[in-house]
C-alpha atoms as a PDB file:
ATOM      1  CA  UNK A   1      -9.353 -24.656   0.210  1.00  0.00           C
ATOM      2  CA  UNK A   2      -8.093 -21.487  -2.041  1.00  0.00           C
ATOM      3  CA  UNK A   3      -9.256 -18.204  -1.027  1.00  0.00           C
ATOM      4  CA  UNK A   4      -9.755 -17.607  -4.837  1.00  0.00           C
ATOM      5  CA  UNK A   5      -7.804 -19.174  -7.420  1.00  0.00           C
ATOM      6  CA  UNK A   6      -5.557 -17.038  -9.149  1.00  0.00           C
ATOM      7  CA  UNK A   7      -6.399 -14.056 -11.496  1.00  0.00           C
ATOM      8  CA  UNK A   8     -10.028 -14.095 -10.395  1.00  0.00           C
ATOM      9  CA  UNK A   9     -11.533 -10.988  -9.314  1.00  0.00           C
ATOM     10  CA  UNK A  10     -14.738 -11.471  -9.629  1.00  0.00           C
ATOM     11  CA  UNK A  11     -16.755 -10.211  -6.585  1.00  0.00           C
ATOM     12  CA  UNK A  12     -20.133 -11.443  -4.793  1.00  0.00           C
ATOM     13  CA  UNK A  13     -22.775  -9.179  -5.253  1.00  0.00           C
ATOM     14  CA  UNK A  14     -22.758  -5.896  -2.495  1.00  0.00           C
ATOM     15  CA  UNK A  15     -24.560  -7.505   0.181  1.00  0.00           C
ATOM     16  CA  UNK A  16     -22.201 -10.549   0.203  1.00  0.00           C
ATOM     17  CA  UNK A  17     -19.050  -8.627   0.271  1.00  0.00           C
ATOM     18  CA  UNK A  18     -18.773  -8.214   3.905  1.00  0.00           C
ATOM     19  CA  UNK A  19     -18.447 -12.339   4.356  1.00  0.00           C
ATOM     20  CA  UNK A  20     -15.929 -12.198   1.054  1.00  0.00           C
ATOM     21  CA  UNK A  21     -13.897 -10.340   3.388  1.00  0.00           C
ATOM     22  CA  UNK A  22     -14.426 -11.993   6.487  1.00  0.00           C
ATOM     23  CA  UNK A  23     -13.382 -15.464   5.033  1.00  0.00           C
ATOM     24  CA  UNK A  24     -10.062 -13.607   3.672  1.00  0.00           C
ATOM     25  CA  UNK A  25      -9.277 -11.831   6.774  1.00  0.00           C
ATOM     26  CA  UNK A  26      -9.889 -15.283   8.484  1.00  0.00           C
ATOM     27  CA  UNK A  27      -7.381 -16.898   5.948  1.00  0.00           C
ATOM     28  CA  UNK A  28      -4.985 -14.163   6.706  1.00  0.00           C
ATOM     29  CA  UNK A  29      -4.875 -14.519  10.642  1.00  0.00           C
ATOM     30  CA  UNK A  30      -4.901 -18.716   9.688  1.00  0.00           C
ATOM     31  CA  UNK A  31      -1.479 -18.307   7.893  1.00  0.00           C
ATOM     32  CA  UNK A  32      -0.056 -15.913  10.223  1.00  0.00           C
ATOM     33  CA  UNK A  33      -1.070 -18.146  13.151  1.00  0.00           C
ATOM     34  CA  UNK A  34       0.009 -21.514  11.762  1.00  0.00           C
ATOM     35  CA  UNK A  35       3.608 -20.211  11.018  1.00  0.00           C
ATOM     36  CA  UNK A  36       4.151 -18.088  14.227  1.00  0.00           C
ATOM     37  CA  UNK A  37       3.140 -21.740  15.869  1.00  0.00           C
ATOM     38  CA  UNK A  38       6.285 -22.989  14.456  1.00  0.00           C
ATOM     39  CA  UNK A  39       8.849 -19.960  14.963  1.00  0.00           C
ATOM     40  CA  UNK A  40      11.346 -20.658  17.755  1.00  0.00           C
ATOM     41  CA  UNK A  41      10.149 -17.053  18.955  1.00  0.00           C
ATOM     42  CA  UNK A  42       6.459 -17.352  17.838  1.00  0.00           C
ATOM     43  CA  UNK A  43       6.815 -13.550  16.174  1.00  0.00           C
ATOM     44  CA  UNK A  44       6.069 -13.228  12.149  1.00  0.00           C
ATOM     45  CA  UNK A  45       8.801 -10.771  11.123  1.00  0.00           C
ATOM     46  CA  UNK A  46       6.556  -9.293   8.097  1.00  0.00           C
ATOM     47  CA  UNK A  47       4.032 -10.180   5.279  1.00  0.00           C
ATOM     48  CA  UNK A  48       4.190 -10.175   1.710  1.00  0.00           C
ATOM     49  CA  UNK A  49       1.807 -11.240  -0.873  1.00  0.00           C
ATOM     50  CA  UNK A  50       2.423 -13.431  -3.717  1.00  0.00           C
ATOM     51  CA  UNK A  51       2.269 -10.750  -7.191  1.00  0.00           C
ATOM     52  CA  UNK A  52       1.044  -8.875  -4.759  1.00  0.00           C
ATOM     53  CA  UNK A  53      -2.333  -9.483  -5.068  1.00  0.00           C
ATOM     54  CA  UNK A  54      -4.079  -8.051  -2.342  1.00  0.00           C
ATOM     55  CA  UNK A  55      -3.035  -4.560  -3.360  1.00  0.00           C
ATOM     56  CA  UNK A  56      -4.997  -4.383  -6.434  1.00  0.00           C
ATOM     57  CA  UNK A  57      -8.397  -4.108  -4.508  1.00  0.00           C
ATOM     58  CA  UNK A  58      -8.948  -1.363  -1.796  1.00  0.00           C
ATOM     59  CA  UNK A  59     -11.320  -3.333   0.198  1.00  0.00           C
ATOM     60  CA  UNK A  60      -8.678  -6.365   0.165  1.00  0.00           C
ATOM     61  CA  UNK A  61      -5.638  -4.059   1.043  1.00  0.00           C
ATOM     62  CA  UNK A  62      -7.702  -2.857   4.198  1.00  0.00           C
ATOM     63  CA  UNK A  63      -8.232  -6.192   5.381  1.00  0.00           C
ATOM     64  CA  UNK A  64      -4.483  -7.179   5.240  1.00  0.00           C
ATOM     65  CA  UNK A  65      -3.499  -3.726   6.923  1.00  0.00           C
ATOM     66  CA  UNK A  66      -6.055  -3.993   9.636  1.00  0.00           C
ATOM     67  CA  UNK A  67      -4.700  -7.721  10.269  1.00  0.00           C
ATOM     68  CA  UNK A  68      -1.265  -6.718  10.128  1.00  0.00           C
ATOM     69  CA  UNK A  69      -1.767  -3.862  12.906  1.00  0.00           C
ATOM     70  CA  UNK A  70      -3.553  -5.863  14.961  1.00  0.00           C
ATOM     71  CA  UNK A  71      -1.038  -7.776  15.990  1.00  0.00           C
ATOM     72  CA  UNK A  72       1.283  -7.491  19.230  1.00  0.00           C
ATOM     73  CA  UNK A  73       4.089  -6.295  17.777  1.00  0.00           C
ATOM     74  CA  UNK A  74       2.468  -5.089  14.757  1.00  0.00           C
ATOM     75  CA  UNK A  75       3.655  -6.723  11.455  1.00  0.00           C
ATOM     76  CA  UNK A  76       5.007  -4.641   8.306  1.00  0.00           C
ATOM     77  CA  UNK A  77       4.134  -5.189   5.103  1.00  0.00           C
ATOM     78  CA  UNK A  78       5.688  -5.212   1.708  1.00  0.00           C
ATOM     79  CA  UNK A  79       5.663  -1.259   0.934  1.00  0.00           C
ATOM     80  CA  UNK A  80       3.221  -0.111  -1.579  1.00  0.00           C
ATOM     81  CA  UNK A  81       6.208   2.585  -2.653  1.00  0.00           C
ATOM     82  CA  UNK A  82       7.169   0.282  -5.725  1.00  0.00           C
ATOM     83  CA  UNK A  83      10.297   1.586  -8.099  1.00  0.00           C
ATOM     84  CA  UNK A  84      11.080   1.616 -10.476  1.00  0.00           C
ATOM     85  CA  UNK A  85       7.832   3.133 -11.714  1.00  0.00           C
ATOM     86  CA  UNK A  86       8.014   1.583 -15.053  1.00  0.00           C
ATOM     87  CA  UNK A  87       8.692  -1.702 -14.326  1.00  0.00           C
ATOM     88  CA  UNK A  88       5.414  -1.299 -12.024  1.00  0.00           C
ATOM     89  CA  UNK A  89       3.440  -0.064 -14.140  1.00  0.00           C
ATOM     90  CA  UNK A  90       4.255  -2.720 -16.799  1.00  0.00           C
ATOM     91  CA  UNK A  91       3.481  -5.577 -14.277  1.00  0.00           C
ATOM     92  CA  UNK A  92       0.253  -3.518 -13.163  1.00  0.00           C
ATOM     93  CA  UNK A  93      -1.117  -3.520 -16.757  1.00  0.00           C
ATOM     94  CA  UNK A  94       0.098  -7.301 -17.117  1.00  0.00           C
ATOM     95  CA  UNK A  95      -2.018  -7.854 -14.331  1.00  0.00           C
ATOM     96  CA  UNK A  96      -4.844  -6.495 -15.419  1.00  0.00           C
ATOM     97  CA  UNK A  97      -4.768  -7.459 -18.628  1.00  0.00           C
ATOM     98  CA  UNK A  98      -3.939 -11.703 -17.481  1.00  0.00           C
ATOM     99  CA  UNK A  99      -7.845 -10.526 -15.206  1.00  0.00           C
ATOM    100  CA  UNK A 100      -9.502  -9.029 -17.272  1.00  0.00           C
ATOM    101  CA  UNK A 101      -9.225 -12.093 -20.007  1.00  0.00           C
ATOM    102  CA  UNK A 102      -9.477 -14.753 -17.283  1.00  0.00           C
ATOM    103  CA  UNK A 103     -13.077 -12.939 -16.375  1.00  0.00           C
ATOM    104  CA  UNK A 104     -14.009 -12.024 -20.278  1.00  0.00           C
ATOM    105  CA  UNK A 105     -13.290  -8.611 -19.977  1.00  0.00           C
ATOM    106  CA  UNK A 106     -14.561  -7.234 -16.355  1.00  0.00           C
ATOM    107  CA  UNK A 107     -14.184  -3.793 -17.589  1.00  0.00           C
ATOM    108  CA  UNK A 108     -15.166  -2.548 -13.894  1.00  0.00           C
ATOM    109  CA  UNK A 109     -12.739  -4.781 -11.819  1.00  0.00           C
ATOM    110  CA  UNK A 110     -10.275  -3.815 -14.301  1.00  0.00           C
ATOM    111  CA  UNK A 111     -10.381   0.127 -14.377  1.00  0.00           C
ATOM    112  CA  UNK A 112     -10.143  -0.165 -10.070  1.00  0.00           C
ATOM    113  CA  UNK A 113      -6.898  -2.047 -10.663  1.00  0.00           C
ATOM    114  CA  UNK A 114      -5.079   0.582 -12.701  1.00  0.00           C
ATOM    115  CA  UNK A 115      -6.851   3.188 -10.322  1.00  0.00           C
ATOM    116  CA  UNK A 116      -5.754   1.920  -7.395  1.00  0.00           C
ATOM    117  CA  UNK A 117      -2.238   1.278  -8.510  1.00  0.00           C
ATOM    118  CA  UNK A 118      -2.160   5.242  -9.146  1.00  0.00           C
ATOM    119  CA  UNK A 119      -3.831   5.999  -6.017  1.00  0.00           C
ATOM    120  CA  UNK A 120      -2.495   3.319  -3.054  1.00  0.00           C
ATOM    121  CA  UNK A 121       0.611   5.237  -2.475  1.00  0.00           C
ATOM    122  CA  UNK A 122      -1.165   8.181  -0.885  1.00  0.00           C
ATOM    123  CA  UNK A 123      -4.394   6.072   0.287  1.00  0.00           C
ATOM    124  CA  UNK A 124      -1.884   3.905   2.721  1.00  0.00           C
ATOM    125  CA  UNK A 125      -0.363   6.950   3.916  1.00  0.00           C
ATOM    126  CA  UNK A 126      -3.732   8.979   4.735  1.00  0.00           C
ATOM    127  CA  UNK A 127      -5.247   5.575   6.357  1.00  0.00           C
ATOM    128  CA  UNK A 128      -6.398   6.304   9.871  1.00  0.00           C
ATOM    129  CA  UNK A 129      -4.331   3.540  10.879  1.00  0.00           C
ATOM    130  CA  UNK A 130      -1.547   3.386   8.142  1.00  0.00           C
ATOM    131  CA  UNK A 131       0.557   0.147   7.721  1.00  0.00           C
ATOM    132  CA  UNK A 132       4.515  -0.449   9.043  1.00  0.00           C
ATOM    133  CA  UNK A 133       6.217  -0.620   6.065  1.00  0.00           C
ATOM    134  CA  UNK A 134       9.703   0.568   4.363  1.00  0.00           C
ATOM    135  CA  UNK A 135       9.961   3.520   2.871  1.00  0.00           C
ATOM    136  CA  UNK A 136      10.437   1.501  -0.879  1.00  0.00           C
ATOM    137  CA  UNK A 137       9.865  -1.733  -2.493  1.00  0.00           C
ATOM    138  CA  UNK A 138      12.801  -2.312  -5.407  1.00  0.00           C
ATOM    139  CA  UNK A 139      12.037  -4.796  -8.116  1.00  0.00           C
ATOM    140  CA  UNK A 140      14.999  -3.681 -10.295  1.00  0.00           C
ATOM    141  CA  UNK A 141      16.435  -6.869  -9.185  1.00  0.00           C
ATOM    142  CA  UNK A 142      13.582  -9.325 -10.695  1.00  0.00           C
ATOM    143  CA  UNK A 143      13.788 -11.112 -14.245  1.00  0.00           C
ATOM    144  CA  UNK A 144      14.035 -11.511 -17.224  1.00  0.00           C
ATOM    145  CA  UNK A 145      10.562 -13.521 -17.187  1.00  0.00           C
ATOM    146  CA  UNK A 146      11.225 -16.935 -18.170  1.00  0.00           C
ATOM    147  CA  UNK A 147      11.313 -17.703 -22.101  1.00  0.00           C
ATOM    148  CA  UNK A 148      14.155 -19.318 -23.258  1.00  0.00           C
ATOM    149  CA  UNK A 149      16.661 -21.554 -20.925  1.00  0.00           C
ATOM    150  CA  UNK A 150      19.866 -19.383 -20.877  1.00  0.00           C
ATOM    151  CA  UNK A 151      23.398 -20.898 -20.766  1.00  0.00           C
ATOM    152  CA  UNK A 152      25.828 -20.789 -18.194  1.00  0.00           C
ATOM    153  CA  UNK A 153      27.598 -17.873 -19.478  1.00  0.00           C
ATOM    154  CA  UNK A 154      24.686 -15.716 -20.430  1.00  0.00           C
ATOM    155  CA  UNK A 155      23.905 -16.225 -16.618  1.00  0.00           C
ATOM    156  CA  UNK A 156      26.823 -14.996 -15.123  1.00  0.00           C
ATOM    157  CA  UNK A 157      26.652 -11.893 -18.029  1.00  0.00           C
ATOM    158  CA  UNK A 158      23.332 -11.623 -16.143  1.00  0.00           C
ATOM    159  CA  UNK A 159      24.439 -12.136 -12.667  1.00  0.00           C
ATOM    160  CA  UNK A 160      27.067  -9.117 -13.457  1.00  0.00           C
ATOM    161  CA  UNK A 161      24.031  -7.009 -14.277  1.00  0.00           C
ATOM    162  CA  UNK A 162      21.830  -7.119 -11.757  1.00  0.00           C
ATOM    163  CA  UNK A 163      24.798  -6.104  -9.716  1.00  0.00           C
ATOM    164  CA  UNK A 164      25.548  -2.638 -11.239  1.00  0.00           C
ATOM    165  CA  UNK A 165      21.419  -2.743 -11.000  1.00  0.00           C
ATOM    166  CA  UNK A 166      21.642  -3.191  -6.965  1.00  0.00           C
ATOM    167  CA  UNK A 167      24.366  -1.006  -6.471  1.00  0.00           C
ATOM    168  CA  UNK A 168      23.094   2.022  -8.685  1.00  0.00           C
ATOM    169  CA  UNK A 169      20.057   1.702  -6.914  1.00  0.00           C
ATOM    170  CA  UNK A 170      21.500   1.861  -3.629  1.00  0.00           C
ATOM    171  CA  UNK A 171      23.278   5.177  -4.551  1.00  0.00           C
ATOM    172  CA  UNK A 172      19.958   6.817  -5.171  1.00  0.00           C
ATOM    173  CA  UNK A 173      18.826   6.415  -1.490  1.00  0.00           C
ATOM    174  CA  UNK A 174      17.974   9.141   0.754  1.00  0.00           C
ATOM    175  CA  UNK A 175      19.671   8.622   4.096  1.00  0.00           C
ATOM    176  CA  UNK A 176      18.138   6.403   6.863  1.00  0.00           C
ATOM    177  CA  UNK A 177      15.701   5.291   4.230  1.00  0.00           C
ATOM    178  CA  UNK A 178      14.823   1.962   4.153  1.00  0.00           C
ATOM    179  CA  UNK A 179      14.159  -0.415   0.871  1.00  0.00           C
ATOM    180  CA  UNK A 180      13.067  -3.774   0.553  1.00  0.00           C
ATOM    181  CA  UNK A 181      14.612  -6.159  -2.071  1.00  0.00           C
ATOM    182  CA  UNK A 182      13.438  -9.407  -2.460  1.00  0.00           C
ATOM    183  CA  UNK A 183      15.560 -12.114  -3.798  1.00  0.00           C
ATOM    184  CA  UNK A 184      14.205 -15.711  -4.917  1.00  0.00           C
ATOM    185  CA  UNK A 185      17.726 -17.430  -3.737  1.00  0.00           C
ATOM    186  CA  UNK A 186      18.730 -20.989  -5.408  1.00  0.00           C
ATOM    187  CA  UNK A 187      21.849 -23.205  -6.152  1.00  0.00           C
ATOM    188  CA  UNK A 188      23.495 -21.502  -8.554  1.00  0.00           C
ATOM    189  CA  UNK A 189      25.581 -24.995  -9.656  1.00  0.00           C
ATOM    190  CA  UNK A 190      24.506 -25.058 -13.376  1.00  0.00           C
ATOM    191  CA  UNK A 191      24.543 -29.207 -13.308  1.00  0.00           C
ATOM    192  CA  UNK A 192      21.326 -28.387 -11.076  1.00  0.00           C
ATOM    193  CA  UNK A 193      19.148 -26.699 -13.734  1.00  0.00           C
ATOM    194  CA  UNK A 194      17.451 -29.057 -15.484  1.00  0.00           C
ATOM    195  CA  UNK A 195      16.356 -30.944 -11.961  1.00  0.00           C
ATOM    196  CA  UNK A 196      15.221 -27.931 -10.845  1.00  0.00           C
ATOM    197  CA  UNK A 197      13.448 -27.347 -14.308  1.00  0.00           C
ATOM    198  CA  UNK A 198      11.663 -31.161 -14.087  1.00  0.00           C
ATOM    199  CA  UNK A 199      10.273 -30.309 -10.450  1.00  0.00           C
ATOM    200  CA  UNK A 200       7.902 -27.904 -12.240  1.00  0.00           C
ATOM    201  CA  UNK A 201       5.666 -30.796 -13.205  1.00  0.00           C
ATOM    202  CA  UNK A 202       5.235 -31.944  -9.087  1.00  0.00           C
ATOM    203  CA  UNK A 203       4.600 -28.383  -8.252  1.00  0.00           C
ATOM    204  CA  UNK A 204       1.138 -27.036  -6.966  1.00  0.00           C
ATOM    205  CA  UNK A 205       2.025 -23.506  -7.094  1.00  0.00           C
ATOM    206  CA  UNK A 206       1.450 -20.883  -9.685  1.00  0.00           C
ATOM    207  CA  UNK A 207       3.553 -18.468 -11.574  1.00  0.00           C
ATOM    208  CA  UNK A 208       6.496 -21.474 -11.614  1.00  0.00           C
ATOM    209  CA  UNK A 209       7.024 -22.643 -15.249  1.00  0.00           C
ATOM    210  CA  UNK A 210      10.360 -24.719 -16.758  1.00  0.00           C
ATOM    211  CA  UNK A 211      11.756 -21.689 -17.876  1.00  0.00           C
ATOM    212  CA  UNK A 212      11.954 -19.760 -13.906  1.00  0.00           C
ATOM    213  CA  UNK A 213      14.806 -21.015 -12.487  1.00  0.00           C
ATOM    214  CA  UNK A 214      17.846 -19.515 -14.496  1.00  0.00           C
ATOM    215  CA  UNK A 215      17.512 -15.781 -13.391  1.00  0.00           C
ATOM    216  CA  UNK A 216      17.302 -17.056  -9.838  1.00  0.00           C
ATOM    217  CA  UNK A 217      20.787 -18.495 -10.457  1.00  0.00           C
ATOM    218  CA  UNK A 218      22.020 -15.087 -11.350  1.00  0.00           C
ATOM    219  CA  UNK A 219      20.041 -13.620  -8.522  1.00  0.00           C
ATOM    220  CA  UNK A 220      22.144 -15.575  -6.375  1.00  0.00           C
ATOM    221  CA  UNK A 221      25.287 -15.120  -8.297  1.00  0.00           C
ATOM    222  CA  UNK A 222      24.938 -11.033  -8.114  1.00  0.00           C
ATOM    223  CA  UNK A 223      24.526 -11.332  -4.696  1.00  0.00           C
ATOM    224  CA  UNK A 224      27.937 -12.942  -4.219  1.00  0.00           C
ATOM    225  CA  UNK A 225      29.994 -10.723  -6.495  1.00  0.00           C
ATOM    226  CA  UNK A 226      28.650  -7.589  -4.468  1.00  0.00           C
ATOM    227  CA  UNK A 227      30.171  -9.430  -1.549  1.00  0.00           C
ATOM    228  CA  UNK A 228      33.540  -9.912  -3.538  1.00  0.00           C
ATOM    229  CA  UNK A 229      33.121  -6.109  -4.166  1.00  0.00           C
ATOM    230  CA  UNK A 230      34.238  -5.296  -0.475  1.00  0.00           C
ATOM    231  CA  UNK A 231      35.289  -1.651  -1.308  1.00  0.00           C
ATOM    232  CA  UNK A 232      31.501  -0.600  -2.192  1.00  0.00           C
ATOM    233  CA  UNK A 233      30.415  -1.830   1.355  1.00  0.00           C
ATOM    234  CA  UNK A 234      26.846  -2.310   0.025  1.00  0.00           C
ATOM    235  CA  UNK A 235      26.715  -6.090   0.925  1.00  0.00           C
ATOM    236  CA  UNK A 236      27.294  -5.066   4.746  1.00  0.00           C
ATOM    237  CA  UNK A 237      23.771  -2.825   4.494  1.00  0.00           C
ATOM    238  CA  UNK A 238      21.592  -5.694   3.863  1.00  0.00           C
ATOM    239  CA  UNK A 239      20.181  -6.908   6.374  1.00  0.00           C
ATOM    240  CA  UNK A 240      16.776  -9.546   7.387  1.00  0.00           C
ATOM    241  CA  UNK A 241      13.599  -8.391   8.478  1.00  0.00           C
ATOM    242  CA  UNK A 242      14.630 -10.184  11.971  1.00  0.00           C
ATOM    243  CA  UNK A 243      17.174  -7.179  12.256  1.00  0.00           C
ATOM    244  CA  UNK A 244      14.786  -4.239  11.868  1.00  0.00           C
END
């Protein structure tokens, strides 16, 4: 059973909220245990959450934090430090906009959610017990949102992009900081595409539509020209979350 389904917001009235967020700090601990069951080493390395979803409301971003430190180690999270601002603040207002119509307009829900986007930089920071987390969260990497099926060649054009994005980006670090990139790694052999654009219709999982699967062939494909690109030496600094 779903926690919620997705893009609904709408809350229980105030005396109910305190079981809302018992059954999702439940669900939490429930996916953390059932995967640490099956680890060779029985240790989740981190947690991230899908769009992110659990950042939007303050009450919901305590629960995960207080989950997260509980643990022995404790667990990092995705960092709430997102860059590039713009590209944030566009999927922020997305967000709240895709809400806002899915529950006709909840006016309320919807001004916490650009609030708390301003605000959960400093909040996480000034918590009594603040999260693990790196010191930035990079989505220069993600896109272009699916719309047309590209070609083969407008990939790699693409692939060649998000390279110079990853390695500008890189030059902008401060020293011994630490940023997260997340890459959504498949086969970049072009014959694949339209299998993995058919699976879509035997998928139970949301955000996926025929149209998703071509930038992650260029994620993939920047990933190996930085390699080729020995002389920059960026490849060498990645690294897993099993490493830090």
């Amino acid at each position: 059973k779903k926690f919620k389904k997705p893009g609904n917001i709408k809350r229980p009235i105030h005396s109910q909220r305190p079981q809302e967020l018992a059954q999702l700090e439940t669900e939490i601990r429930a996916q953390i245990d059932r995967l640490a069951a099956v680890l060779q080493d029985q240790t989740v390395k981190h947690l991230s959450v899908h769009f992110n979803s659990l950042y939007f409301v303050k009450d919901y971003f305590d629960v995960l934090v207080r989950v997260a430190n509980s643990y022995n180690p404790v667990i990092p999270i995705r960092s709430v430090h997102a860059k590039p601002g713009v590209k944030h603040d566009l999927f922020v207002g997305q967000m709240a906009f895709q809400i806002a119509f899915k529950n006709l307009f909840r006016q309320k829900d919807v001004e916490h959610i650009d609030e708390f986007a301003e605000e959960i930089g400093t909040y996480a920071t000034q918590m009594a017990n603040p999260p693990t987390m790196p010191d930035l969260f990079h989505s220069v990497h993600y896109g272009p949102l699916g719309l047309i099926k590209l070609t083969e060649k407008r990939i790699r054009k693409l692939a060649k992009k998000k390279r110079m994005k990853l390695y500008k980006t890189s030059q902008k670090l401060q020293a011994n900081e630490v940023c997260e990139y997340v890459f959504h790694l498949i086969d970049d052999n072009y014959n694949l595409l339209d299998g993995y654009r058919g699976s879509v219709d035997y998928l139970d999982y949301h955000g996926i539509n025929t149209n998703y699967f071509d930038s992650r062939m260029a994620e993939l494909k920047s990933l190996k020209l930085l390699k080729e690109q020995g002389d920059l030496g960026l490849f060498n600094q990645f690294t897993s979350w099993t490493q830090l």
